[in-house]
C-alpha atoms as a PDB file:
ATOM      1  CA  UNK A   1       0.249 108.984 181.001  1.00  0.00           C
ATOM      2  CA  UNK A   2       1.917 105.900 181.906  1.00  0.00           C
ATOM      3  CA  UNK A   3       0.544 104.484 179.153  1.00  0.00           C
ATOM      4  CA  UNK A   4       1.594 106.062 176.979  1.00  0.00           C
ATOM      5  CA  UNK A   5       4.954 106.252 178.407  1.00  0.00           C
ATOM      6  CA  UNK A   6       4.949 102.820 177.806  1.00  0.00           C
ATOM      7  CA  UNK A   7       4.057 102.804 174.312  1.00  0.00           C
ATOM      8  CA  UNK A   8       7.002 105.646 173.427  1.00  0.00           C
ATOM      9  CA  UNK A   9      10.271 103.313 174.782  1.00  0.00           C
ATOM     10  CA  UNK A  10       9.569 100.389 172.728  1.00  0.00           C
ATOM     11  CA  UNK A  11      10.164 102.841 169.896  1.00  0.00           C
ATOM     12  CA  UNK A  12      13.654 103.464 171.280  1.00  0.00           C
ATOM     13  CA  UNK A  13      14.602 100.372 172.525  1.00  0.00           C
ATOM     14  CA  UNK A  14      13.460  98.583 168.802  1.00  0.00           C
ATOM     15  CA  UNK A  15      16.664 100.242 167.013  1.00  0.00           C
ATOM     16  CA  UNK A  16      19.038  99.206 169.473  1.00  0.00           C
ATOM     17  CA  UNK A  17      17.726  95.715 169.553  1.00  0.00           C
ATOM     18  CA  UNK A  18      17.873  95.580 165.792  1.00  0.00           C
ATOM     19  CA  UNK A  19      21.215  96.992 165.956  1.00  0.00           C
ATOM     20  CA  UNK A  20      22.871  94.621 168.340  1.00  0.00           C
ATOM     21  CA  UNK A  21      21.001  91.536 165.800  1.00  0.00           C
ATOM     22  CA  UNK A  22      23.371  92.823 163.201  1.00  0.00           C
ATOM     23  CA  UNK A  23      26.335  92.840 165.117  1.00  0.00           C
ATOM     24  CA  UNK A  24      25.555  89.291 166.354  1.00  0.00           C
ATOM     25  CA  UNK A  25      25.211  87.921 163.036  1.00  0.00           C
ATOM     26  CA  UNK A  26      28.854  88.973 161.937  1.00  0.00           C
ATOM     27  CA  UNK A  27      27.593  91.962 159.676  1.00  0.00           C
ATOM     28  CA  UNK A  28      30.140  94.706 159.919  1.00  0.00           C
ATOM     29  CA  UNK A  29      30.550  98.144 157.913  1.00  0.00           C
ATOM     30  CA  UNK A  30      33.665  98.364 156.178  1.00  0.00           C
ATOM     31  CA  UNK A  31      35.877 101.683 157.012  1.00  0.00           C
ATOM     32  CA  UNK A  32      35.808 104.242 154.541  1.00  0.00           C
ATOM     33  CA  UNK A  33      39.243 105.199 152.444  1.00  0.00           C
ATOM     34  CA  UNK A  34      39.918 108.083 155.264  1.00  0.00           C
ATOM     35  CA  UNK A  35      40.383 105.340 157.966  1.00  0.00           C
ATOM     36  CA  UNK A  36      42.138 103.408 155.804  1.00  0.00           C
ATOM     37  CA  UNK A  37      44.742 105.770 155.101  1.00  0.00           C
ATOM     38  CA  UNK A  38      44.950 106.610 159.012  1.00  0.00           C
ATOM     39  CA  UNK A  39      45.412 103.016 159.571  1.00  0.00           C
ATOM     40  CA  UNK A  40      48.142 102.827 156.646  1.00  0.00           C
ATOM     41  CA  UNK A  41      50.314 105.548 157.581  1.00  0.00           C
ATOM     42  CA  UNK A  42      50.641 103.685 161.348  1.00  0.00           C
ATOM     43  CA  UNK A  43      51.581 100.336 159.645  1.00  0.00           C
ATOM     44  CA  UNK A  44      53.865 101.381 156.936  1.00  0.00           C
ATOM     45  CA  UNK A  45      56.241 102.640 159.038  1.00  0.00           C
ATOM     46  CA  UNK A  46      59.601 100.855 159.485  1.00  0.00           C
ATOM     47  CA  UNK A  47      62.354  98.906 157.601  1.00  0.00           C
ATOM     48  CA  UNK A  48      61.171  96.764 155.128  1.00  0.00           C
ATOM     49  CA  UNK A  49      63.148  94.481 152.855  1.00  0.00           C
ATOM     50  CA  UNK A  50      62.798  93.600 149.033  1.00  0.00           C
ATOM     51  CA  UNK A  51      62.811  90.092 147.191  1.00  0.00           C
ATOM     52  CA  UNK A  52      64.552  91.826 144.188  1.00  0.00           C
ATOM     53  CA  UNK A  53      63.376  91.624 140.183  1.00  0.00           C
ATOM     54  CA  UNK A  54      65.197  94.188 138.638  1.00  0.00           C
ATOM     55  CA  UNK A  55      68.882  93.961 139.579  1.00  0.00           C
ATOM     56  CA  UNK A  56      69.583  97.265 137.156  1.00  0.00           C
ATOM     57  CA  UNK A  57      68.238  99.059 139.662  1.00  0.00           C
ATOM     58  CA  UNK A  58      67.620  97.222 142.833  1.00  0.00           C
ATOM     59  CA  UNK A  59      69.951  94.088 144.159  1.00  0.00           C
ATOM     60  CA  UNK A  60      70.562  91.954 147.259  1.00  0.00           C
ATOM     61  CA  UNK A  61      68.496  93.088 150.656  1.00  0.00           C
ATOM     62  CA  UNK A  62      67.785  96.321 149.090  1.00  0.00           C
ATOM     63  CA  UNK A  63      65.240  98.065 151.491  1.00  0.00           C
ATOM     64  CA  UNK A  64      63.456 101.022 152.392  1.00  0.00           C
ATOM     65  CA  UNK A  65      62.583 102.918 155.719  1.00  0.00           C
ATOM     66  CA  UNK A  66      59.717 105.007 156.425  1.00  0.00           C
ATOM     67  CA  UNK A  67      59.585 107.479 159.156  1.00  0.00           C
ATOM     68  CA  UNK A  68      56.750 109.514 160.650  1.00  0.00           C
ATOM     69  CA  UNK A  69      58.340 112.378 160.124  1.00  0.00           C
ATOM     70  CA  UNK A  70      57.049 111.586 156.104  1.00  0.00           C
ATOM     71  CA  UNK A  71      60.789 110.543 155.577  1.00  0.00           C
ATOM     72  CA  UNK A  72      62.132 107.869 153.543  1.00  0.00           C
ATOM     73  CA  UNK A  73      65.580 106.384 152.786  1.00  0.00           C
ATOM     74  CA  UNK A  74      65.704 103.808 150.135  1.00  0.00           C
ATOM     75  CA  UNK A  75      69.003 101.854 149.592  1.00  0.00           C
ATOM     76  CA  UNK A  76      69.953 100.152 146.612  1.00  0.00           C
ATOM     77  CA  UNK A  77      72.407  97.478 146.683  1.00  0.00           C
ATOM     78  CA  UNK A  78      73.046  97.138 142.866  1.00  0.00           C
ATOM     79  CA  UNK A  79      73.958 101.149 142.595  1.00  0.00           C
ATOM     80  CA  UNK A  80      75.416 101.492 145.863  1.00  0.00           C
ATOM     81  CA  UNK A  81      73.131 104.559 146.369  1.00  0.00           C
ATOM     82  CA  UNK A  82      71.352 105.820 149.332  1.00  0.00           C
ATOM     83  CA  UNK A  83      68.069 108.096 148.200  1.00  0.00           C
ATOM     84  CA  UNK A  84      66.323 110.352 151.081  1.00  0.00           C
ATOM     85  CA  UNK A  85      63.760 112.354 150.316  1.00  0.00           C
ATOM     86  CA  UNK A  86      59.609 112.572 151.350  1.00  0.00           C
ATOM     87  CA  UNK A  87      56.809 110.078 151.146  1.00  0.00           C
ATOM     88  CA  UNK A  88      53.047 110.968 150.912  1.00  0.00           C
ATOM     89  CA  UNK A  89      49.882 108.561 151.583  1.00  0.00           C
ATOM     90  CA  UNK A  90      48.040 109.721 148.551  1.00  0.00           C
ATOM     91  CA  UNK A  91      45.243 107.052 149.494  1.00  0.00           C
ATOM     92  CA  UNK A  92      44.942 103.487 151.009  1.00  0.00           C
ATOM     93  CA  UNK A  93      46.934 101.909 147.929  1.00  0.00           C
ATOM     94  CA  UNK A  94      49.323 103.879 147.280  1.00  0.00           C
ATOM     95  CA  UNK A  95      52.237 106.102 148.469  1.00  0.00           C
ATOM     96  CA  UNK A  96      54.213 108.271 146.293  1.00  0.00           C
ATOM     97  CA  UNK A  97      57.989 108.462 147.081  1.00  0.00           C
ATOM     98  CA  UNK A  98      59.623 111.748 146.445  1.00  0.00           C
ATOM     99  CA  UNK A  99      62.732 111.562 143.769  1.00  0.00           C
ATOM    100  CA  UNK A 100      61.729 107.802 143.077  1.00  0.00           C
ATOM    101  CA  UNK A 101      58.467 106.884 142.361  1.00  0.00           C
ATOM    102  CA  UNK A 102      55.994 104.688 144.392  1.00  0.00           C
ATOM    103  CA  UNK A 103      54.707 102.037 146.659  1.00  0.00           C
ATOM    104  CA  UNK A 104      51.468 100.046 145.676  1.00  0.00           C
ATOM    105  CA  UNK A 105      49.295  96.677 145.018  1.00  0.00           C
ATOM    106  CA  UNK A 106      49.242  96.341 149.423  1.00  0.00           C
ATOM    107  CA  UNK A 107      48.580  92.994 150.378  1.00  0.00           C
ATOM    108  CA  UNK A 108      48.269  90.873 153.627  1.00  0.00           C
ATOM    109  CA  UNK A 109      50.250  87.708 153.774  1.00  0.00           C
ATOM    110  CA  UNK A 110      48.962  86.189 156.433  1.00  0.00           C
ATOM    111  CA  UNK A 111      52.003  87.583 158.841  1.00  0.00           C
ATOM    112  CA  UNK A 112      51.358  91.460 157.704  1.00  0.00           C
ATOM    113  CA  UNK A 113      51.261  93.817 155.118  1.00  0.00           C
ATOM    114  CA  UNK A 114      53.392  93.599 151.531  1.00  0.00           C
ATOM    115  CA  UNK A 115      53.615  95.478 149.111  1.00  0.00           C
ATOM    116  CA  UNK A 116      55.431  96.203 145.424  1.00  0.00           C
ATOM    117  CA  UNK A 117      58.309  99.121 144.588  1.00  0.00           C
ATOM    118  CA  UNK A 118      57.942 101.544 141.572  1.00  0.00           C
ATOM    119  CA  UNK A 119      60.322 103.248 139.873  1.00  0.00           C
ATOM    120  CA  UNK A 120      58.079 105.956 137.821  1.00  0.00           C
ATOM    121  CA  UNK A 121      55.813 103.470 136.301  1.00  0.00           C
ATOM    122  CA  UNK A 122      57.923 100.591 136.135  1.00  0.00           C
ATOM    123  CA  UNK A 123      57.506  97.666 138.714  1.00  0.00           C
ATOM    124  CA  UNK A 124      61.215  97.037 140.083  1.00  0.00           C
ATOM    125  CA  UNK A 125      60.803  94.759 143.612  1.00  0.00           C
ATOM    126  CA  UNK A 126      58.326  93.540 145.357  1.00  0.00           C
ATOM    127  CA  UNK A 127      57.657  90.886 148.399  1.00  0.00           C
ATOM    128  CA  UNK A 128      58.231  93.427 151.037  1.00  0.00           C
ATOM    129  CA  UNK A 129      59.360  92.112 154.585  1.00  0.00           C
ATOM    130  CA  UNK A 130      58.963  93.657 158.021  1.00  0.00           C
ATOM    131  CA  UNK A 131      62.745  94.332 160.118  1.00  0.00           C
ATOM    132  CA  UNK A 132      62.173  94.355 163.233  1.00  0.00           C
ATOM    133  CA  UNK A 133      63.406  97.049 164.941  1.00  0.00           C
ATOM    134  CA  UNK A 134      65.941  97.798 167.665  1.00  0.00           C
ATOM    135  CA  UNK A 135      64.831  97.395 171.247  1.00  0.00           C
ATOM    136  CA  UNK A 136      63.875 100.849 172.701  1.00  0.00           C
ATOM    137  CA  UNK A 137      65.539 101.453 175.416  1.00  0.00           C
ATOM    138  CA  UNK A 138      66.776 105.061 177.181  1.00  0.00           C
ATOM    139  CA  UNK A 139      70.224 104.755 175.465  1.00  0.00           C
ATOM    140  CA  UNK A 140      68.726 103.801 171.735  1.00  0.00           C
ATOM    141  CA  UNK A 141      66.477 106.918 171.956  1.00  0.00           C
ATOM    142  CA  UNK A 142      69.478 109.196 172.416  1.00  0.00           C
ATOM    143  CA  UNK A 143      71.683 107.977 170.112  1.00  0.00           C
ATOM    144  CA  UNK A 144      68.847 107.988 167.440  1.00  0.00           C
ATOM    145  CA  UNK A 145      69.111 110.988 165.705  1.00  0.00           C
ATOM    146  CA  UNK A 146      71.161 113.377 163.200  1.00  0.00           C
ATOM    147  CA  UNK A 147      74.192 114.526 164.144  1.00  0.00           C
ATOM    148  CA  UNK A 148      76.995 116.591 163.422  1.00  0.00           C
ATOM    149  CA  UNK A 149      80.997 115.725 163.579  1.00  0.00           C
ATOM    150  CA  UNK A 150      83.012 118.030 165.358  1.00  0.00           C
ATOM    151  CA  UNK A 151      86.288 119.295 164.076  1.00  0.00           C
ATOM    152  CA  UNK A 152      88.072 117.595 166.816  1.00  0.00           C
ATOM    153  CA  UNK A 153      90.168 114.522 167.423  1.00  0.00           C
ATOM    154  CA  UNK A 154      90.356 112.364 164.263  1.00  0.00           C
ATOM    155  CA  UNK A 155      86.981 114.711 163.056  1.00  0.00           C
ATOM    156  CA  UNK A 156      89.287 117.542 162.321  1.00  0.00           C
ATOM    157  CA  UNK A 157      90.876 115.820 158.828  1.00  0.00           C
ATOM    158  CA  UNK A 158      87.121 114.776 158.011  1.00  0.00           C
ATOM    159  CA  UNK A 159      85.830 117.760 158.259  1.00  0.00           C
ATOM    160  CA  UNK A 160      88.733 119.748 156.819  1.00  0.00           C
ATOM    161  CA  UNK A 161      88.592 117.166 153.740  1.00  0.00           C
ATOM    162  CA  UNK A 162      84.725 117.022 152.832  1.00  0.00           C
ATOM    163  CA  UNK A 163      83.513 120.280 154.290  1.00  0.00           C
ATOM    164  CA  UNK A 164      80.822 118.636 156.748  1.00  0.00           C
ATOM    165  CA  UNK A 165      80.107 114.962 157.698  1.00  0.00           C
ATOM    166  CA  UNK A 166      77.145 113.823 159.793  1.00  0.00           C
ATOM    167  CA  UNK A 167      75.415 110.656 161.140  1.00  0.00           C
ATOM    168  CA  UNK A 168      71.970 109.793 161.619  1.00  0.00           C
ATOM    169  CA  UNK A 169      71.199 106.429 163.589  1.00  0.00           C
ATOM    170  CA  UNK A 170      67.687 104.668 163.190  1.00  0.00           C
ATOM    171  CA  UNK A 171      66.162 102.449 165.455  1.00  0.00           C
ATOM    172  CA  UNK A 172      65.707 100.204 162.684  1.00  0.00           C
ATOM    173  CA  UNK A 173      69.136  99.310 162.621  1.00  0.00           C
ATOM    174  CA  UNK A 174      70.566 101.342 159.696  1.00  0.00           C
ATOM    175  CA  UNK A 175      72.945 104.313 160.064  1.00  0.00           C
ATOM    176  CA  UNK A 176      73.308 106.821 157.721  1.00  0.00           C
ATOM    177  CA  UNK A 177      77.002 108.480 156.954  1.00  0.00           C
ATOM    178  CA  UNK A 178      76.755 111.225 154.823  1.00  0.00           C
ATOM    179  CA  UNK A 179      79.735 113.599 153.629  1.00  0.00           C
ATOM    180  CA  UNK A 180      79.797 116.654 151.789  1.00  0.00           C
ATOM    181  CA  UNK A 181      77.049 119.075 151.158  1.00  0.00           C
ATOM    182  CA  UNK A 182      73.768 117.440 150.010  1.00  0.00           C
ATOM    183  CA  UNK A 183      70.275 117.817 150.203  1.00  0.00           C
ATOM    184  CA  UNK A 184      67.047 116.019 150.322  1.00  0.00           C
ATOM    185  CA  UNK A 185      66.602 113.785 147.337  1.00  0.00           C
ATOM    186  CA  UNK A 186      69.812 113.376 145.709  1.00  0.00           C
ATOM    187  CA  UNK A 187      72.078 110.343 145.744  1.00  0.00           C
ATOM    188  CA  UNK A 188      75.502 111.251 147.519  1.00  0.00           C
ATOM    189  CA  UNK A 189      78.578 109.155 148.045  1.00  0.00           C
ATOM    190  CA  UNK A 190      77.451 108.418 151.324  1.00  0.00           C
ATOM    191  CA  UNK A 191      77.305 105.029 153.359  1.00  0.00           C
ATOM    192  CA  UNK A 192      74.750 103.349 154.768  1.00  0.00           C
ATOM    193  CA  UNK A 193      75.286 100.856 157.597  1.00  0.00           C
ATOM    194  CA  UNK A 194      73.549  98.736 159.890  1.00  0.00           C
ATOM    195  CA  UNK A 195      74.167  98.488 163.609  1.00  0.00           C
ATOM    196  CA  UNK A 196      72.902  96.343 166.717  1.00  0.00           C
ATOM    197  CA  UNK A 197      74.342  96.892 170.194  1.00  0.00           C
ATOM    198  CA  UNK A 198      76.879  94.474 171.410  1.00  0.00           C
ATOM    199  CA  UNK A 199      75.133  91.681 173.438  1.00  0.00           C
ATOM    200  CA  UNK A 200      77.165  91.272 176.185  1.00  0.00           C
ATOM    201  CA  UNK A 201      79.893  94.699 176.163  1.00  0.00           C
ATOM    202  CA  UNK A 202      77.578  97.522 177.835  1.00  0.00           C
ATOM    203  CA  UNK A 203      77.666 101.139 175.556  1.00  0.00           C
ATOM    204  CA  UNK A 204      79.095  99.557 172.656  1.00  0.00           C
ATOM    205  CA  UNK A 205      77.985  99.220 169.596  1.00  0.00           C
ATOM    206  CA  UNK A 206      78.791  96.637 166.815  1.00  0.00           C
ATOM    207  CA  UNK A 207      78.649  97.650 163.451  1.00  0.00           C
ATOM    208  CA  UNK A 208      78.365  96.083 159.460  1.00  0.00           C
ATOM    209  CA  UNK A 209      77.632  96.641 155.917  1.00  0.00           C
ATOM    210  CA  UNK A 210      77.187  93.035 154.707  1.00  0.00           C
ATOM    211  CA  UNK A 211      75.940  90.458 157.265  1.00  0.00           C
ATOM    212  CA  UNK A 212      79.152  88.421 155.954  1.00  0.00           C
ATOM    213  CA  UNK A 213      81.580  90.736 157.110  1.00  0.00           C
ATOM    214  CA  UNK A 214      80.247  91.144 160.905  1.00  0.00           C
ATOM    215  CA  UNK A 215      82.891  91.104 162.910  1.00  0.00           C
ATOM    216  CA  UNK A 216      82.472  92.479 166.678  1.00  0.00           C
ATOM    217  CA  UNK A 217      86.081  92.023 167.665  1.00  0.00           C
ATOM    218  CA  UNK A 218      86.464  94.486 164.798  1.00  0.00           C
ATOM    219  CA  UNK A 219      84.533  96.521 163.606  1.00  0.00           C
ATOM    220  CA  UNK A 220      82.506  98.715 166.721  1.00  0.00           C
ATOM    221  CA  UNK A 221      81.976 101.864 168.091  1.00  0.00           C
ATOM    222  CA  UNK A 222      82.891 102.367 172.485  1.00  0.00           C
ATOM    223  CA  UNK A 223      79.893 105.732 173.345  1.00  0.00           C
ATOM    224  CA  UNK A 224      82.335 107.274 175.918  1.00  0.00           C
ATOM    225  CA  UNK A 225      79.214 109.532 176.283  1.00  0.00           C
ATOM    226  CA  UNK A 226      75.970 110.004 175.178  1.00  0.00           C
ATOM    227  CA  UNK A 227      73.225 112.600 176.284  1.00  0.00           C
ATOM    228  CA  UNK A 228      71.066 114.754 174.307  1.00  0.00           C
ATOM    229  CA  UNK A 229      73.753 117.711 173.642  1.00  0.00           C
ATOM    230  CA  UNK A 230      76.724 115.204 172.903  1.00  0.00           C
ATOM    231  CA  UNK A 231      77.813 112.195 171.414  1.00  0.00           C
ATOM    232  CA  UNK A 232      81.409 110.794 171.990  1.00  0.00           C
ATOM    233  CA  UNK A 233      82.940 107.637 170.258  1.00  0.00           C
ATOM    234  CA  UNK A 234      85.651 105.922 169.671  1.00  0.00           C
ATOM    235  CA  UNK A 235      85.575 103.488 165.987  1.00  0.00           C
ATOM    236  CA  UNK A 236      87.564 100.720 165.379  1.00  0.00           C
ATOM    237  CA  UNK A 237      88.183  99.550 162.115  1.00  0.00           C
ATOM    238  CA  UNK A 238      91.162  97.693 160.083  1.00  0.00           C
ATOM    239  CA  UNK A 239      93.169 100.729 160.267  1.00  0.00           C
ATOM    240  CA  UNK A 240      93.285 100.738 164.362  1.00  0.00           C
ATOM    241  CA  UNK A 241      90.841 103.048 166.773  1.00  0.00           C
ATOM    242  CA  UNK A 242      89.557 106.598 166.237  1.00  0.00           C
ATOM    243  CA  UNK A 243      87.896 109.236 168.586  1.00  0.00           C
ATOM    244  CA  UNK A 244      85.179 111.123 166.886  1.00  0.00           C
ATOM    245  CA  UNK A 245      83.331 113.801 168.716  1.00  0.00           C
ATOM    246  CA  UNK A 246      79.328 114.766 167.766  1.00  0.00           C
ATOM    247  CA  UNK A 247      76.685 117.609 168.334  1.00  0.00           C
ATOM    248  CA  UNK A 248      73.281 117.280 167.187  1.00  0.00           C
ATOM    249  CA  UNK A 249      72.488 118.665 163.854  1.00  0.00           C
ATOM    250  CA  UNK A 250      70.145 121.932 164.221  1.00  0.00           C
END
């Protein structure tokens, strides 16, 4: 019996011998297109900046955010439109971008992923860079999400003027103004801003649209409070200071 005991674990043991041989000598199986979508939907997501080509339709930093929520907001510089809409991994080259058209040809350059911007069929940026994002800290994850301007304090001519005006910050640095009633995918008269909090002021925030006109003396927003129900500010801007009060958006 022992015997042939002995004869019966070599036939085990051979495979996993043979297997570990292969591993030594650097031979590896590639992953199959599921994994590489997985692993693409994790590292697309983010702000990511364009070396523009086609200035009739993209110009300056144009960029584009991905969320993973399967959100997107494009900006365009050259149109001075904001698009928001939904994105979709279709496969391990290529995402289609609701209301736009599509991202494809990924690439590593040595410091991460790249990749080219499609409008419909036609190639319109490419050379996509990584923004890195804004710290996350308790106060970031509060104030990052949509809300809702209350009819009070200087909020009561906004509202009464446009008919509804909300905010949505990203920990990527952007902010999102939007005013009027829109929905996804359309192009509104919106703004879209970027925003860093102020380095040495605590629960203030400075605020931009052009890195050339940055001025934190300025141009900032003072959170008099900030929880998950309610969002209190007060803006200055050229025209003098402005309380504005919030509520998340349902």
């Amino acid at each position: 019996m022992k015997k042939e005991l002995l004869r019966v674990i070599p036939i085990f043991i051979f495979p996993i011998w043979l297997l570990s041989c292969i591993t030594s000598d650097g031979v590896s199986v590639a992953p199959d297109e599921g994994t590489k979508v997985e692993s693409l939907k994790k590292a697309i997501i983010g702000k990511w900046e364009f070396q523009t080509e086609n200035l009739r339709i993209l110009g300056g930093k144009s960029w584009i955010e991905l969320r993973g929520d399967s959100s997107y907001t494009l900006h365009s510089i050259a149109s001075k439109s904001v698009i928001t809409d939904k994105y979709a991994v279709v496969s391990s080259s290529e995402i289609t971008l609701n209301s736009f058209g599509k991202i494809a040809n990924f690439k590593d350059n040595g410091k991460g992923i790249t990749f080219e911007l499609y409008s419909n069929s036609k190639k319109v940026a490419s050379g996509a860079n990584r923004v890195a994002a804004i710290d996350t800290t308790e106060q970031t994850t509060l104030l990052c999400r949509y809300w809702n301007m209350l009819s009070e304090e200087a909020g009561i001519d906004s509202v009464r003027n446009v008919g509804k005006s909300t905010v949505q910050f990203y920990d990527t640095g952007i902010y999102v103004i939007r005013s009027g009633l829109t929905t996804s995918g359309t192009s509104y008269a919106g703004l879209t801003m970027h925003w860093k909090w102020h380095p040495e002021i605590a629960n203030r925030i400075i605020y931009w649209y052009t890195a050339d006109r940055i001025d934190p003396n300025k141009y900032y927003y003072d959170i008099h409070q900030l929880t998950e129900t309610s969002l209190k500010i007060t803006e200055s801007n050229y025209w003098g200071l402005f309380k504005f009060n919030f509520t998340p958006e349902p």
